[in-house]
Protein backbone atom coordinates (compact mmCIF):
# COMPACT_ATOMS: atom_id res chain seq x y z
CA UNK A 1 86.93 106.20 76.48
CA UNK A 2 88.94 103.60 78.38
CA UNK A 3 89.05 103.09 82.08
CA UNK A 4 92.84 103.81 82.37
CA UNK A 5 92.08 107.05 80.22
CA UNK A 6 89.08 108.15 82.37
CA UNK A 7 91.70 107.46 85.55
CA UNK A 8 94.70 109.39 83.93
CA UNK A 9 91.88 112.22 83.03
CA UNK A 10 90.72 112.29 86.74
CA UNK A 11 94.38 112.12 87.96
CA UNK A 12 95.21 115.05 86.33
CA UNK A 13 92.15 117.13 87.25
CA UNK A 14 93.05 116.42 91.04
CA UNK A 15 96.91 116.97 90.51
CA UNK A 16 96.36 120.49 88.98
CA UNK A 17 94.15 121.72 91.59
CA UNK A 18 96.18 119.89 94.17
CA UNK A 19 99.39 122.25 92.62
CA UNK A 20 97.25 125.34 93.18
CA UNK A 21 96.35 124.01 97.17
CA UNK A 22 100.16 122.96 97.79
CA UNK A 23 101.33 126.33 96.46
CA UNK A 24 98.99 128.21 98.39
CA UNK A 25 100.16 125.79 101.02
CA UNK A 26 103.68 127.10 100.80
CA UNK A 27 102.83 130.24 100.42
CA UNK A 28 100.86 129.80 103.61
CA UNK A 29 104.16 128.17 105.27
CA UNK A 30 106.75 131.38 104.53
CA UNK A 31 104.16 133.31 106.13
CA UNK A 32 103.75 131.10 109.48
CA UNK A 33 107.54 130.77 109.44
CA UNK A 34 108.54 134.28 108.81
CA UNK A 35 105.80 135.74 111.30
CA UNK A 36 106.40 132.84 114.22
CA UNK A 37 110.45 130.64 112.78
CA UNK A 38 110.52 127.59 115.05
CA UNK A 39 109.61 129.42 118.33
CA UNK A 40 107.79 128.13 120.98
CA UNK A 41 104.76 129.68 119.71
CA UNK A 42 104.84 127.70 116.62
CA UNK A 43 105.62 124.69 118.56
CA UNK A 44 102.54 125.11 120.74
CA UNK A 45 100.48 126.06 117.46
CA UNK A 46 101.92 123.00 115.78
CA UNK A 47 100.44 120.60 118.61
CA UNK A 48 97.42 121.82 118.56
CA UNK A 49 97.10 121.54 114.68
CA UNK A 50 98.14 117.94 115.01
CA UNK A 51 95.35 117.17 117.08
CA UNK A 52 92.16 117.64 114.92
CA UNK A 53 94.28 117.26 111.32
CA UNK A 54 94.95 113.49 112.83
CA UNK A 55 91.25 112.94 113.76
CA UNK A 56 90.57 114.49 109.68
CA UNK A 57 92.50 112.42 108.82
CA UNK A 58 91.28 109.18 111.11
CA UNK A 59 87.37 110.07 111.27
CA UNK A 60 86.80 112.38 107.93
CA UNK A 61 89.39 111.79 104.95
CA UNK A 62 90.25 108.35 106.48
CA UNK A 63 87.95 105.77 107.26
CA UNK A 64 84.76 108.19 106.17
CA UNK A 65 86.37 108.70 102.62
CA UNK A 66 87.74 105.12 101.99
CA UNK A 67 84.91 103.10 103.63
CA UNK A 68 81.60 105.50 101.73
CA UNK A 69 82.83 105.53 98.76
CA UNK A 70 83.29 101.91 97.04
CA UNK A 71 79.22 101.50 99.21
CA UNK A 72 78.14 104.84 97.79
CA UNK A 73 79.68 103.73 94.25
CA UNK A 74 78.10 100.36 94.25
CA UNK A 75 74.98 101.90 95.15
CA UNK A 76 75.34 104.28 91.90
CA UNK A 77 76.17 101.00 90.04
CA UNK A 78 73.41 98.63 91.08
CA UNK A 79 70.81 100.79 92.35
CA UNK A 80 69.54 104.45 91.15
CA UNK A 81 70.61 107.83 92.00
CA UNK A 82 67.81 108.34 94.14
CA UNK A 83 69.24 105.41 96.48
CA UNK A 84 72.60 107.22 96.62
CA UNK A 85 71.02 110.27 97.49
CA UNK A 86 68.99 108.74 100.32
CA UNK A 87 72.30 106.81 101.55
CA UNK A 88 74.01 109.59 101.64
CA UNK A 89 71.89 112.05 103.77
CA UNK A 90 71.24 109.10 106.11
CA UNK A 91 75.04 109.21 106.40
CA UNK A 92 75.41 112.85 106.74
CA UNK A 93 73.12 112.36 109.82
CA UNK A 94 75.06 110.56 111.72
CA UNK A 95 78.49 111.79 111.05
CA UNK A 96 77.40 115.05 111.32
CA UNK A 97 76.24 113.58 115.42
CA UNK A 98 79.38 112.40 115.61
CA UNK A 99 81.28 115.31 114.51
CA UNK A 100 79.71 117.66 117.25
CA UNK A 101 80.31 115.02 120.16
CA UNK A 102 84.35 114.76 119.33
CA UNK A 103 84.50 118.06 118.98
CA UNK A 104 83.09 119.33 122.01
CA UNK A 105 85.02 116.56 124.14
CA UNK A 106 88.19 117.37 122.13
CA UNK A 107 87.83 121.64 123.62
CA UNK A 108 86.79 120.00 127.01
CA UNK A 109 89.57 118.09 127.38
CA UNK A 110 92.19 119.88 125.56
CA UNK A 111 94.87 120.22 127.89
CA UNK A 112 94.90 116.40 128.71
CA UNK A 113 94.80 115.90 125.30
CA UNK A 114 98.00 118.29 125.16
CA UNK A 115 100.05 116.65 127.76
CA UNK A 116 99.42 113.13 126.11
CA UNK A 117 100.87 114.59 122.68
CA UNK A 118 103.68 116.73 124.67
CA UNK A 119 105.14 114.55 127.23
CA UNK A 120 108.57 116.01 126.85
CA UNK A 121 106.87 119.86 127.58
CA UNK A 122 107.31 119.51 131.59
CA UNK A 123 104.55 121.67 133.32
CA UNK A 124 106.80 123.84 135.33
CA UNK A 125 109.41 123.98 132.80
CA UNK A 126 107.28 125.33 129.91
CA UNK A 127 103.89 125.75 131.17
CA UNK A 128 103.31 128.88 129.40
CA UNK A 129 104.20 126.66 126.40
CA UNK A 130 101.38 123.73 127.52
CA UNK A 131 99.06 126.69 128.05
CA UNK A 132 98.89 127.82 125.01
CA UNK A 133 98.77 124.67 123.28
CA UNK A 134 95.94 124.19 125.21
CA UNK A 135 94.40 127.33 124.22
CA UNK A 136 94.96 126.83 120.16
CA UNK A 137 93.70 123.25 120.32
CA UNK A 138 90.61 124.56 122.02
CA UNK A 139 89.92 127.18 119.81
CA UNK A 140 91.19 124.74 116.54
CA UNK A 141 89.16 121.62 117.13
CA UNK A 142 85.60 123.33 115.50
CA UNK A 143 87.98 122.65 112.55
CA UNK A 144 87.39 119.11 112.90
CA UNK A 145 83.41 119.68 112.28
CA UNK A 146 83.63 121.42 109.10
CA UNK A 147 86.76 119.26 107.38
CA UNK A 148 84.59 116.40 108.70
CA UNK A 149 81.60 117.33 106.75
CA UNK A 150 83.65 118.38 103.54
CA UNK A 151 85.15 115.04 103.70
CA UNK A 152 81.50 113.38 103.16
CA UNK A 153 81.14 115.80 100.17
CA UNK A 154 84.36 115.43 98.46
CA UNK A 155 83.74 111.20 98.36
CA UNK A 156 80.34 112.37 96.90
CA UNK A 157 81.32 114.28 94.08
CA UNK A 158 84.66 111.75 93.73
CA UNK A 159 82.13 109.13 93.17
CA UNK A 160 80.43 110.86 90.67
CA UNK A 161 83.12 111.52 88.95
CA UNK A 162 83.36 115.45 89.48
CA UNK A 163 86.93 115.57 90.99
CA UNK A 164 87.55 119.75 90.50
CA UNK A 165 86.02 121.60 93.09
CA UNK A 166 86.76 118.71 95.88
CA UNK A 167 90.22 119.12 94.97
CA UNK A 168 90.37 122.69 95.06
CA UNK A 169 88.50 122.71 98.54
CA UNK A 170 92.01 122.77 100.34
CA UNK A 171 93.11 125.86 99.15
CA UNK A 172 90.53 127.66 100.97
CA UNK A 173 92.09 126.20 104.14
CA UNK A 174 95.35 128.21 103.03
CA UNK A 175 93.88 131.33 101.88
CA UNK A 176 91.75 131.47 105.29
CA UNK A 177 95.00 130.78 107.44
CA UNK A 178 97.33 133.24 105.61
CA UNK A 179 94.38 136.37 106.03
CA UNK A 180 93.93 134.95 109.63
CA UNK A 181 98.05 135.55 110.20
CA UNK A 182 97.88 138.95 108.20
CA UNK A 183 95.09 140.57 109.33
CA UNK A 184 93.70 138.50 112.72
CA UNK A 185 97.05 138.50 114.52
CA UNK A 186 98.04 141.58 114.89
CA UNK A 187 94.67 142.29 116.54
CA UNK A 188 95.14 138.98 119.06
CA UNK A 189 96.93 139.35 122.77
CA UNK A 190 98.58 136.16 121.42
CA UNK A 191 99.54 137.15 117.22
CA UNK A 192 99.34 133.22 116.90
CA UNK A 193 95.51 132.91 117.98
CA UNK A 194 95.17 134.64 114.59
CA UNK A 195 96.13 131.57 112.53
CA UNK A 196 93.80 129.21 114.68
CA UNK A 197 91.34 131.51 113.95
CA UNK A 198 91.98 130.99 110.08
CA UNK A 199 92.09 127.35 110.41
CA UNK A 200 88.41 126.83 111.89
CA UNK A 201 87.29 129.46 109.11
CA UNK A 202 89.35 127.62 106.11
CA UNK A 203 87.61 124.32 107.10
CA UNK A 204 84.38 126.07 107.10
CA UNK A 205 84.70 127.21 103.56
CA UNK A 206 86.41 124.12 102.59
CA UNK A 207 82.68 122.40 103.29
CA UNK A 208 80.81 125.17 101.20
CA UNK A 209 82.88 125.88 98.75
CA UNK A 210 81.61 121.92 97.46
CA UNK A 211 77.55 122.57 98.29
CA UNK A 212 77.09 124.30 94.77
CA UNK A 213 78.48 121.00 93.06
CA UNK A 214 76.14 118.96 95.19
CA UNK A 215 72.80 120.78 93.95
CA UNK A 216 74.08 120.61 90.63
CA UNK A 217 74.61 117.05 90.39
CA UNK A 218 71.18 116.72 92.79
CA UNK A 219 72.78 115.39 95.49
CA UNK A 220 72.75 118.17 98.11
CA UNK A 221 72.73 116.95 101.67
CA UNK A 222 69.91 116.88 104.22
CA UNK A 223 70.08 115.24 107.58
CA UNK A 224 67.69 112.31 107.09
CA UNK A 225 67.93 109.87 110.55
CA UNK A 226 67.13 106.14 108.65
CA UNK A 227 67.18 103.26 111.46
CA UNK A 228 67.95 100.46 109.57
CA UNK A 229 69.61 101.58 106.17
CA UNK A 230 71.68 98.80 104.94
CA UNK A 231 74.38 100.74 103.24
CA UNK A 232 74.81 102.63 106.51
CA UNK A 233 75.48 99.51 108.25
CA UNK A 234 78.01 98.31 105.56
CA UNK A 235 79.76 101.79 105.35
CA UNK A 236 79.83 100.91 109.38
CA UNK A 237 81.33 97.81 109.30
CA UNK A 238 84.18 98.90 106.66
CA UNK A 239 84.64 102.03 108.82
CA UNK A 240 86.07 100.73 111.76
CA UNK A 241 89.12 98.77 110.43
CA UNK A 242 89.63 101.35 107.41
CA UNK A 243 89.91 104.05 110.63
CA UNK A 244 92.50 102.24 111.99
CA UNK A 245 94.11 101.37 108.99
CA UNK A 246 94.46 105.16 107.98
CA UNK A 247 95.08 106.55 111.11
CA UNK A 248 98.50 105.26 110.78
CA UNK A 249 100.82 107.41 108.81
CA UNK A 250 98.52 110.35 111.57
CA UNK A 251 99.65 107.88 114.34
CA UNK A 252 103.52 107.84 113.18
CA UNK A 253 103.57 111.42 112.78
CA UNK A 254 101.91 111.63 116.30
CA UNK A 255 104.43 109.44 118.20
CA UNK A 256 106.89 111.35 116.41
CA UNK A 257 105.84 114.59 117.81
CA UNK A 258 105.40 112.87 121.66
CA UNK A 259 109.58 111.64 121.02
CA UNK A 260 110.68 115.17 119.84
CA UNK A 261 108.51 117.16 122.76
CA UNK A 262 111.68 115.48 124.69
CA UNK A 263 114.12 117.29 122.10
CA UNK A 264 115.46 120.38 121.73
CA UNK A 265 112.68 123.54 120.80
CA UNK A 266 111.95 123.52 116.99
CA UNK A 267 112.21 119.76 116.67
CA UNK A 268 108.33 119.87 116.77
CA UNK A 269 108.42 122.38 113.56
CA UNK A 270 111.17 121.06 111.97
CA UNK A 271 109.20 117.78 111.39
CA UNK A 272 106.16 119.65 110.18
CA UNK A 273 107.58 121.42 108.13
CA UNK A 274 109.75 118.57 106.44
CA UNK A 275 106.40 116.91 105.81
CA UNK A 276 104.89 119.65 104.59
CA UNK A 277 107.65 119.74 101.35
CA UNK A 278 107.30 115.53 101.20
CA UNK A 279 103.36 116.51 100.84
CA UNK A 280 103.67 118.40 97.86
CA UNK A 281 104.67 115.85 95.39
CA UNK A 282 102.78 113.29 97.54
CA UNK A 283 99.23 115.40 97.22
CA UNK A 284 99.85 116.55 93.24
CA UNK A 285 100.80 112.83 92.12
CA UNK A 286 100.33 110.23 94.80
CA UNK A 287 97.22 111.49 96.27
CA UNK A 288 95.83 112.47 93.23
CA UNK A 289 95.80 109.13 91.43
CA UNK A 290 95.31 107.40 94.82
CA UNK A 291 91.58 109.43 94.71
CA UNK A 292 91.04 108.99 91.04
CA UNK A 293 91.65 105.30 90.72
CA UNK A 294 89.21 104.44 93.66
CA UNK A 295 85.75 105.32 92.35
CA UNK A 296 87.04 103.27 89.04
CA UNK A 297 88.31 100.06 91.36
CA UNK A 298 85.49 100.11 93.22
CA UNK A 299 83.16 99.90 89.98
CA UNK A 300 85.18 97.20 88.33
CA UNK A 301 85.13 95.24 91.71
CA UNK A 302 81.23 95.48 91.96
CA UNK A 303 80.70 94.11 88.02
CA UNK A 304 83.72 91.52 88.93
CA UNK A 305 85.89 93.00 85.97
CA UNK A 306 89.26 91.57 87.66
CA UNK A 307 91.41 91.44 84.37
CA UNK A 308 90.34 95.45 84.54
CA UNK A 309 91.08 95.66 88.01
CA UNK A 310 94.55 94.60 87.49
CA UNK A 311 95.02 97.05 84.71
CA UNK A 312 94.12 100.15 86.45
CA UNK A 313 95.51 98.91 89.61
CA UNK A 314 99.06 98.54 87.71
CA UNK A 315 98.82 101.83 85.70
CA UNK A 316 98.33 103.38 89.21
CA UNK A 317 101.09 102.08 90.74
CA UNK A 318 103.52 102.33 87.77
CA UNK A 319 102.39 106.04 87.32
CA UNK A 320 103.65 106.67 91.18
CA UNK A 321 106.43 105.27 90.79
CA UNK A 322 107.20 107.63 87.47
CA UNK A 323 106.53 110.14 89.51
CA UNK A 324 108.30 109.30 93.00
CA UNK A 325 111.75 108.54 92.10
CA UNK A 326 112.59 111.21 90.55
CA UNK A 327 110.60 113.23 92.63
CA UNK A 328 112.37 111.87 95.64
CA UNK A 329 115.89 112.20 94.00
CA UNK A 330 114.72 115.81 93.91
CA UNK A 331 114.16 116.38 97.32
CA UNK A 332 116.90 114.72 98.52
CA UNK A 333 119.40 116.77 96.85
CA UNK A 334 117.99 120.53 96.91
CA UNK A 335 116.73 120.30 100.44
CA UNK A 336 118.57 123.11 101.53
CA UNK A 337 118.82 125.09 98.55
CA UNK A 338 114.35 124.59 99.24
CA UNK A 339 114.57 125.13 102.52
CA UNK A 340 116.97 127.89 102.38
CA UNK A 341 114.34 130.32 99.71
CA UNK A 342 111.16 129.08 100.63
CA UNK A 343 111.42 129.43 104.67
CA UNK A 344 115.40 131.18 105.11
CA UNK A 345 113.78 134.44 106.25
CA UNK A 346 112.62 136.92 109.24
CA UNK A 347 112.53 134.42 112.35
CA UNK A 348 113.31 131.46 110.31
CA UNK A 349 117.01 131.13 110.66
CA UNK A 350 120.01 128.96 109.58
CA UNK A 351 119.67 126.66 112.48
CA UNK A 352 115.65 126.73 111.58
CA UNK A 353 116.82 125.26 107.58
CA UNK A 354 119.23 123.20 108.31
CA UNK A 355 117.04 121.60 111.06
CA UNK A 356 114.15 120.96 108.48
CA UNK A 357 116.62 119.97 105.70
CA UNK A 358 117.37 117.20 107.83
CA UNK A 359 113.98 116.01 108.78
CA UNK A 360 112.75 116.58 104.45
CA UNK A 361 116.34 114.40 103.55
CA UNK A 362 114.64 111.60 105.81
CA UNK A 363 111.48 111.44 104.81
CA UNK A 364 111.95 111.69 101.07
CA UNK A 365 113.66 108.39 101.31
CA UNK A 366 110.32 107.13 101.96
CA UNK A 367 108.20 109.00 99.37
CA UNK A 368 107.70 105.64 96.93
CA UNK A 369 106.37 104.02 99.66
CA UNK A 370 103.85 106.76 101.02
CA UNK A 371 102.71 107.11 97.77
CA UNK A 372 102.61 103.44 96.94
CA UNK A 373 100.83 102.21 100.20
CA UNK A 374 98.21 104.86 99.34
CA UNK A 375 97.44 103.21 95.73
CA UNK A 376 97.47 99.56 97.12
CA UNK A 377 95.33 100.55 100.11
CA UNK A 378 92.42 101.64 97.40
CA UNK A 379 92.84 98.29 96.28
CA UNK A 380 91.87 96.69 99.27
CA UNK A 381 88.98 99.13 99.91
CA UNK A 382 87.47 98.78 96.30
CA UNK A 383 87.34 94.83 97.29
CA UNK A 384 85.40 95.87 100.39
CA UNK A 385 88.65 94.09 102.20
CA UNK A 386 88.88 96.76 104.97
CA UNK A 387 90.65 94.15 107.46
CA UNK A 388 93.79 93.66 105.35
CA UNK A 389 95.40 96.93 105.65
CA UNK A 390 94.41 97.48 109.10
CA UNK A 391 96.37 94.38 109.99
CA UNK A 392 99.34 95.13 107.65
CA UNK A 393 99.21 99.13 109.11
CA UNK A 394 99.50 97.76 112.68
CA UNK A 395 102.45 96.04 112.26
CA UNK A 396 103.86 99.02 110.47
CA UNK A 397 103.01 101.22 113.42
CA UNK A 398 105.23 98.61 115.98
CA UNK A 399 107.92 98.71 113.34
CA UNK A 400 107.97 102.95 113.57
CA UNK A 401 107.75 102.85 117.02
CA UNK A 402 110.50 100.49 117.85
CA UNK A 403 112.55 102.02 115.40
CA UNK A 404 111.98 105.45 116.61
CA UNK A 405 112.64 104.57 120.38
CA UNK A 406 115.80 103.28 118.62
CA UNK A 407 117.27 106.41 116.12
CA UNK A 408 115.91 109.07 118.22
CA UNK A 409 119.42 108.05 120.55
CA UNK A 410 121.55 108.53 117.64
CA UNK A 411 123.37 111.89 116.34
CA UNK A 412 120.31 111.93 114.02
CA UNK A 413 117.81 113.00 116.75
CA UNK A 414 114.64 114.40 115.06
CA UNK A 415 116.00 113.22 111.58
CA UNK A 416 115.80 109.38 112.62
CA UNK A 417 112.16 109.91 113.61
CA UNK A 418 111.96 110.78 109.97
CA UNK A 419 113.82 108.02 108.92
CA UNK A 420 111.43 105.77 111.07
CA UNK A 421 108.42 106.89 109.24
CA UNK A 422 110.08 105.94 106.12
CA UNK A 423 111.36 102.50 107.04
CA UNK A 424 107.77 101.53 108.34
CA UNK A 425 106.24 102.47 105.35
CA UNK A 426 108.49 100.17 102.95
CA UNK A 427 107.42 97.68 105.29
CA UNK A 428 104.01 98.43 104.99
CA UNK A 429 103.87 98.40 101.12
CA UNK A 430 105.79 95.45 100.76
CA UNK A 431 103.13 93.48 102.91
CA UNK A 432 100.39 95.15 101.04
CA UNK A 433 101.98 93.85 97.57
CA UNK A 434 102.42 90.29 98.80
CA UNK A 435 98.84 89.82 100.45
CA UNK A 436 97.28 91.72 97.39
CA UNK A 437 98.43 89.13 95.03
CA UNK A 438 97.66 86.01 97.11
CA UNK A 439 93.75 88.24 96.85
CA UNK A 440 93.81 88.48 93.10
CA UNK A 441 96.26 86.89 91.56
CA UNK A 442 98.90 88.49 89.78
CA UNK A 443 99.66 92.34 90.15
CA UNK A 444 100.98 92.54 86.44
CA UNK A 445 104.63 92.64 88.60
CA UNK A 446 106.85 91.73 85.75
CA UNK A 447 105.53 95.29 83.86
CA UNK A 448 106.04 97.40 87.45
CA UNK A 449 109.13 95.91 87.65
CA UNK A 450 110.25 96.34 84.12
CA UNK A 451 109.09 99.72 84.64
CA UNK A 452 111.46 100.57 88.20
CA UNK A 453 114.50 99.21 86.32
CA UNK A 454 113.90 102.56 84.08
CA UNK A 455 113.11 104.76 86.48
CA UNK A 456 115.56 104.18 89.29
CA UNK A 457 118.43 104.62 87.15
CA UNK A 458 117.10 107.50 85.65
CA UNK A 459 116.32 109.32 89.13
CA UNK A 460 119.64 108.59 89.99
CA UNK A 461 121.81 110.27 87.42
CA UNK A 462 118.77 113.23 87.50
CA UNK A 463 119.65 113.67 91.16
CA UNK A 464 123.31 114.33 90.38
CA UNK A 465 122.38 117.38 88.55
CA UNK A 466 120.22 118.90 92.26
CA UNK A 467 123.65 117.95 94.12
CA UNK A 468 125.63 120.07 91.29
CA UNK A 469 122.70 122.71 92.07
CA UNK A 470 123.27 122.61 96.22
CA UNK A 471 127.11 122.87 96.23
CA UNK A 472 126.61 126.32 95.65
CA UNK A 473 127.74 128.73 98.14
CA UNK A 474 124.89 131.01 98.16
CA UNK A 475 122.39 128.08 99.71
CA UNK A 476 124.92 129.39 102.96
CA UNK A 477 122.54 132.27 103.86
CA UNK A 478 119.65 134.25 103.35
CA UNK A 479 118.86 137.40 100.66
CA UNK A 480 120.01 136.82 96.69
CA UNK A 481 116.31 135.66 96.39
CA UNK A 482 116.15 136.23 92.56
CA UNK A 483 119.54 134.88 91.91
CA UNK A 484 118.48 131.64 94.20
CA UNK A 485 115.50 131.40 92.60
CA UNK A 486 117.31 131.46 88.92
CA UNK A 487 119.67 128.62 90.29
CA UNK A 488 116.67 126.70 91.84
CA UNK A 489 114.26 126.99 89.01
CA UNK A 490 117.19 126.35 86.29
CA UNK A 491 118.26 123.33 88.31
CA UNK A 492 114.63 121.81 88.77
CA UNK A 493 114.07 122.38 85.23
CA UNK A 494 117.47 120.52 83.85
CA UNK A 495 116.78 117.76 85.94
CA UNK A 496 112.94 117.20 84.31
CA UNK A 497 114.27 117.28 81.20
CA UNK A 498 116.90 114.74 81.50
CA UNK A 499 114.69 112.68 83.38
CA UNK A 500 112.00 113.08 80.51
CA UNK A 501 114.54 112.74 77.63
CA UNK A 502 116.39 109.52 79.63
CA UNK A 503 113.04 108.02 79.91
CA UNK A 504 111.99 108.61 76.36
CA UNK A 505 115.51 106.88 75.01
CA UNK A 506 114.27 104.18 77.35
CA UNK A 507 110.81 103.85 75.75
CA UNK A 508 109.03 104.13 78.88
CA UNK A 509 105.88 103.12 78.67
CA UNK A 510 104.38 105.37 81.28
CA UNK A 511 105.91 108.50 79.46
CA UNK A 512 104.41 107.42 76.15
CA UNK A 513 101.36 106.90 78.41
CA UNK A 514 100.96 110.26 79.67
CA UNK A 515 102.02 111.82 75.88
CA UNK A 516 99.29 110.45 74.49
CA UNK A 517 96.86 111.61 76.76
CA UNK A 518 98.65 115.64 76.31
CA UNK A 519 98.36 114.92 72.66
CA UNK A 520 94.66 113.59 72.65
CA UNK A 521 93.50 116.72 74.66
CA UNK A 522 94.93 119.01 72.14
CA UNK A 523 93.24 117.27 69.45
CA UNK A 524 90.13 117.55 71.26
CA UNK A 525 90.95 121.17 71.97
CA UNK A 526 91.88 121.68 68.57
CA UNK A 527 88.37 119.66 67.23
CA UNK A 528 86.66 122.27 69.34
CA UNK A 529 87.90 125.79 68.23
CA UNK A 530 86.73 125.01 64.99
C-alpha cells in the first residue's frame, strides 16, 4: 500500500471520529448556550476555560505532540520497540512532574491569572464577574493534568499508526461536560460550577479511555526517571521552540479575549462560540490530515525519502484546500441560518446569533490558512526544524496584535478581532510556503496551484446556493426547528453536490483521489464477505 494511501486511510479514520467529537461538541454547545446564552456566567466560565485549553494546547497537544513524535517515530524506525517503550515512560516521567507543578500554580494563582486575561472586567465594576472566573479556573485547571497526559498517549498510538481511539478521546470531554450541566448544576450554589466539574472529569477519561490501546500495542506507560536519555534531551530541545510556535493561534485567541473583556458582555462568548463552528471543519479535515501525515513525514525524513516527502506533503496540502474552500464558502453564507438552529434558543437570543454570526463570518475567511499552516507546520517538525515556525509564528502574532489594536476601533468591534486572526494566519502560511521551499526544494506548487484554480471557482458559485438558503425569512427568529432544519440540511446538501459534480467536470485530481480510495474499500469489503 502506498504512503499517500496509508495517509488518506489514516485521514479518514481521524476525520470520522473527529465528526462524532465535533457533534457531540455541538451538542455540548446548545446545551451551555441554552442553560447559561451569553451571560456573564458564561463569560466568566469562558475565561476560565481559556486558561488551561491554551496551556493543552501550548504544553500537551502543542509542543509535547509535535516535538515526541517525529523522536518517538525515528526511534520506532532505527531502533526497536523496546527503545520506544523505554523513551516513552522516561518521558511520561517528567511531563507528568511538570503537569502537577503548572497545575497547582495555575489554582494558586488563579485570580491574577484572571485579571491578566480580563483587563477590561474592572474589579468594582464586575467583581462578582472576576470572582467567579476565579473560582471556575481554580476548580478547571486539574483539567490541564489529565489532557496533558492523554496528549503523550495520543502521539503514542499516532506513531504507531493506531489513530481510532486517540481520535475519539475528545468526545469524552463532551459527554462529561453535557452530564456535568444536566445533572451537576442543578445541585451547585453556582449551576455553572457544574460544567467545570465536567470538564476536569472529561479530561480524565479522555487519558483512560487510550490506556487499553497502550497495553495492547505493549506500550503502556510507567514513570521510569532516566538521567541522561538522549531522546529525552532531543524531544527537549525541539520542545521549546515547537511550544512557542503552537502556542500561537492559543495566543491570538487569548489577546483576543483580553481586547473584548473591554467590549460589551457576550463579546467574550460570541468569539468562542464562532470558533467553535470554524473548528468543526478545521478538526474533521484539517486536523485530521494535519495528524495523519506527521508520523508518515517524519518516517520519510528519517530514511531521507525527499521525492516522498514532497508527495505526501503536496497531497496534504491539496486535500485541505479541497476541503477548505468550499467549506469556508459554507460558513460564510449560512452563518445565521447555523447560528440561528443550532444556538437560537432559551437564553440564547437574537442579539446572542447575530453577535456570533459575525465573529464565524470573520473567521471563516481564514479557514484555508488555519488549516494550511497546520499541514506545513508538520513539515517543519518531521525535518526536526522546530526553529522555523516559531520564528514565522512570532511575526504572525505582532501582525494579529497590531491589527487587532487597529479593527477592534471600527464598527466591526469583536468581528475585526476575528478578522485579525484570519489576516495573521495568511501571513503565517505564506511565510511557511516560501521558507519550506528554500528547505527542500520545490513544494510540487505548479499541481497545488493547478489544483486552487478548480477549487476557488467552484466554492464560489457553491456559496451562491447557502446565500439563496439565508435570504429566507424564517433565519429571523427562533421555533420552525424541523422546517429550518429541512431548509438547512437541503441547502448543505445542494451545495456538496454541485461542488462534487463541478469538480468532477473539472477532473479534479483530488476528487478522483479520494474516489478511488471509497471504491478500493468496498472492494476490500466486498473481498471479505465472501
Amino acid at each position: 500500500m502506498s504512503e499517500n494511501i496509508k495517509v488518506a486511510k489514516a485521514a479518514g479514520v481521524v476525520g470520522a471520529a473527529t465528526l462524532l467529537s465535533r457533534i457531540m461538541g455541538y451538542v455540548r454547545d446548545m446545551v451551555m448556550s441554552w442553560s447559561f446564552g451569553t451571560s456573564a456566567a458564561a463569560d466568566a466560565f469562558y475565561v476560565a476555560y481559556r486558561i488551561p485549553n491554551m496551556l493543552r494546547e501550548l504544553l500537551a497537544e502543542g509542543s509535547m505532540s509535535a516535538a515526541f513524535i517525529p523522536v518517538f517515530t525515528e526511534t520506532l524506525t532505527k531502533g526497536t520497540k523496546e527503545d520506544a517503550r523505554r523513551l516513552a515512560n522516561a518521558v511520561f516521567a517528567r511531563l507528568l512532574v511538570i503537569l502537577v507543578i503548572v497545575t497547582g500554580i495555575g489554582i494558586i494563582f488563579a485570580p491574577y491569572i484572571v485579571k491578566a486575561i480580563a483587563w477590561g472586567w474592572k474589579i468594582e465594576n464586575q467583581r462578582e464577574k472576576f470572582l467567579m472566573a476565579s473560582t471556575l479556573t481554580q476548580m478547571m485547571f486539574p483539567y490541564l493534568l489529565f489532557v496533558g497526559l492523554a496528549a503523550l498517549a495520543m502521539g503514542m498510538l499516532n506513531s504507531l499508526r493506531s489513530f481510532l481511539t486517540p481520535a475519539l478521546s475528545p468526545v469524552m470531554l463532551n459527554i462529561m461536560t453535557i452530564s456535568g450541566v444536566i445533572f451537576l448544576a442543578p445541585r451547585m450554589p453556582e449551576p455553572i460550577m457544574g460544567a467545570a466539574i465536567g470538564v476536569v472529569l472529561g479530561g480524565m477519561c479522555q487519558f483512560l479511555i487510550q490506556l487499553p490501546g497502550l497495553r495492547k500495542q505493549g506500550m503502556m506507560l510507567k514513570p521510569q526517571f532516566v538521567p541522561s536519555h538522549p531522546g529525552v534531551r532531543k524531544i527537549g530541545k525541539l520542545a521549546l521552540p515547537v511550544l512557542l510556535s503552537s502556542s500561537v493561534t492559543q495566543l491570538n485567541i487569548f489577546i483576543s479575549t483580553i481586547l473584548a473583556s473591554f467590549l460589551a458582555t457576550g463579546s467574550i462568548t460570541f468569539l468562542f462560540y464562532g470558533m467553535r463552528f470554524i473548528h468543526f471543519p478545521l478538526g474533521i479535515f484539517g486536523v485530521a490530515i494535519a495528524t495523519a501525515v506527521l508520523p508518515t513525514l517524519s518516517a520519510q525524513a528519517a530514511k531521507q525519502e525527499m521525492e516522498n516527502f514532497r508527495e505526501t506533503l503536496s497531497l496534504g496540502l491539496r486535500l485541505v484546500f479541497f476541503i477548505m474552500f468550499p467549506a469556508m464558502a459554507g460558513l460564510i453564507m449560512l452563518r445565521i441560518p447555523i447560528v440561528n438552529l443550532l444556538l437560537e434558543h432559551g437564553e440564547f437570543n437574537r442579539l446572542s446569533t447575530l453577535g456570533t454570526a459575525t465573529a464565524l463570518l470573520y473567521y471563516a475567511v481564514g479557514l484555508w490558512a488555519f488549516a494550511g499552516v497546520r499541514v506545513l507546520s508538520q513539515a517543519f517538525y518531521s525535518l526536526q526544524d522546530t526553529k522555523t515556525p516559531v520564528r514565522i509564528a512570532m511575526l504572525a502574532l505582532v501582525a494579529n496584535i497590531v491589527l487587532s489594536v487597529i479593527l477592534i476601533q471600527t464598527p466591526l468591534q469583536h468581528g475585526g478581532l476575528a478578522l485579525a486572526n484570519s489576516l495573521a494566519a495568511a501571513l503565517n502560511i505564506t511565510l511557511l510556503t516560501k521558507r519550506l521551499r528554500k528547505k527542500i526544494g520545490h513544494m510540487d506548487g505548479r499541481r497545488i496551484f493547478s489544483s486552487l484554480l478548480k477549487i476557488v471557482p467552484a466554492s464560489i458559485f457553491m456559496g451562491a446556493i447557502g446565500w439563496w438558503v439565508s435570504r429566507n425569512p424564517v433565519w429571523d427568529s427562533p421555533g420552525n426547528i424541523l422546517y429550518k432544519i429541512e431548509w438547512l440540511a437541503g441547502g448543505m446538501a445542494a451545495s456538496v453536490v454541485f461542488y462534487v459534480l463541478a469538480m468532477w467536470a473539472m477532473r479534479s485530481e483530488e476528487l478522483r483521489f479520494l474516489w478511488g480510495m471509497v471504491r478500493r474499500k468496498n472492494r476490500h469489503g466486498d473481498t471479505g464477505t465472501r
